[in-house]
Protein backbone atom coordinates (compact mmCIF):
# COMPACT_ATOMS: atom_id res chain seq x y z
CA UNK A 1 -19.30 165.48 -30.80
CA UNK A 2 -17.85 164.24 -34.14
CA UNK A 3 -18.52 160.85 -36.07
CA UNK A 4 -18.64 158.62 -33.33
CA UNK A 5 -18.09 160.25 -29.79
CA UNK A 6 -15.70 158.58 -27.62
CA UNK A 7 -13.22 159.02 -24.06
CA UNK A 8 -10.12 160.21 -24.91
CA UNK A 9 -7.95 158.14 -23.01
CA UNK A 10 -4.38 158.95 -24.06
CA UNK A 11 -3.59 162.51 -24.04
CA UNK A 12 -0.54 163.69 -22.16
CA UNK A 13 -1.28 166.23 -20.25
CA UNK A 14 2.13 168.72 -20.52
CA UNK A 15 4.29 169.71 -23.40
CA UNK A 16 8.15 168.59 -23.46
CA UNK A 17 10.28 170.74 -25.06
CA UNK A 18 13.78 169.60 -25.53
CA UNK A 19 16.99 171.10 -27.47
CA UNK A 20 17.40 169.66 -31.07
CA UNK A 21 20.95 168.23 -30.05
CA UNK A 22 18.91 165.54 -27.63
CA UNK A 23 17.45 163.60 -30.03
CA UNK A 24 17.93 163.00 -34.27
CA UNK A 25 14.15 162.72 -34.77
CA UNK A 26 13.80 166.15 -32.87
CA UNK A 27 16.41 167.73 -35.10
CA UNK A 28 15.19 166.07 -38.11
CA UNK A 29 11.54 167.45 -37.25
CA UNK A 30 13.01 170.84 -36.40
CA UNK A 31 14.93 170.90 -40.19
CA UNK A 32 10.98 170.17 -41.49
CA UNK A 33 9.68 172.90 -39.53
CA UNK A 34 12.31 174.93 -40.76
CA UNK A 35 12.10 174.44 -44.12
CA UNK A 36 8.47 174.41 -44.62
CA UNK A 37 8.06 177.74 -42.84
CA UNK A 38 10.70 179.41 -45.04
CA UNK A 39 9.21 178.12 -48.07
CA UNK A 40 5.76 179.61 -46.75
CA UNK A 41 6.63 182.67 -45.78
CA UNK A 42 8.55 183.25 -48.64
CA UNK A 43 11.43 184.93 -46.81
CA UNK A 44 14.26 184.05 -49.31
CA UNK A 45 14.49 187.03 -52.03
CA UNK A 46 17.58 185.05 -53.74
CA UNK A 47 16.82 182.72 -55.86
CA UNK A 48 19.55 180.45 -55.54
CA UNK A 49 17.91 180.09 -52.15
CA UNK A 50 14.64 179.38 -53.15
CA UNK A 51 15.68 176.89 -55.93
CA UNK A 52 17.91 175.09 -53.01
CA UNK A 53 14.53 174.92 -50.69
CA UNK A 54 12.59 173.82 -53.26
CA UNK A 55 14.48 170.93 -54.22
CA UNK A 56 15.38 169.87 -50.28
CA UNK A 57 11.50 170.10 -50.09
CA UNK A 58 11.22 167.61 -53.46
CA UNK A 59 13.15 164.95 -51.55
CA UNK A 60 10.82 165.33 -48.39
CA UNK A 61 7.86 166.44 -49.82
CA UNK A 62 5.94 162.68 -49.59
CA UNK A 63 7.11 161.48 -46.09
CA UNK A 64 5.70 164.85 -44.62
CA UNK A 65 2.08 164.40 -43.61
CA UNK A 66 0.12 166.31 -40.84
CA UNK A 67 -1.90 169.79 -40.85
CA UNK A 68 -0.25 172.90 -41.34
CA UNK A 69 -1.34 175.55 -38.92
CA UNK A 70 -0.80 176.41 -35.40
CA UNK A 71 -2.15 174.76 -32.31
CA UNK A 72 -3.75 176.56 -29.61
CA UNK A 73 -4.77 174.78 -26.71
């Protein structure tokens, strides 16, 4: 199925998790993850808080790419 069908050859077959303290791009995505889903879920009521997220997300904003949803295999 899909535009032009074709073997997927490089899937890895488990998930590694791994504590944010292992590895700087880990932590860094972790912060992202963070951030976005306070933003989303609108959990800050202050809005000192929500001017400080907003502007943390301005300086990230452009380098983020990628869907925005949850996986379920």
């Amino acid at each position: 199925m899909g535009y032009r069908s074709r073997q997927l050859t490089r899937i890895v077959d488990t998930i590694h998790f791994a504590p944010s303290k292992a590895s700087r791009m880990v932590q860094a995505a972790d912060l992202v993850a963070f951030l976005h889903h306070r933003i989303k879920s609108r959990a800050d009521t202050d809005p000192r808080a929500k001017r400080a997220n907003e502007s943390l997300w301005e300086r990230i904003a452009d380098k983020v790419s990628g869907y925005s949803g949850c996986w379920r295999p």
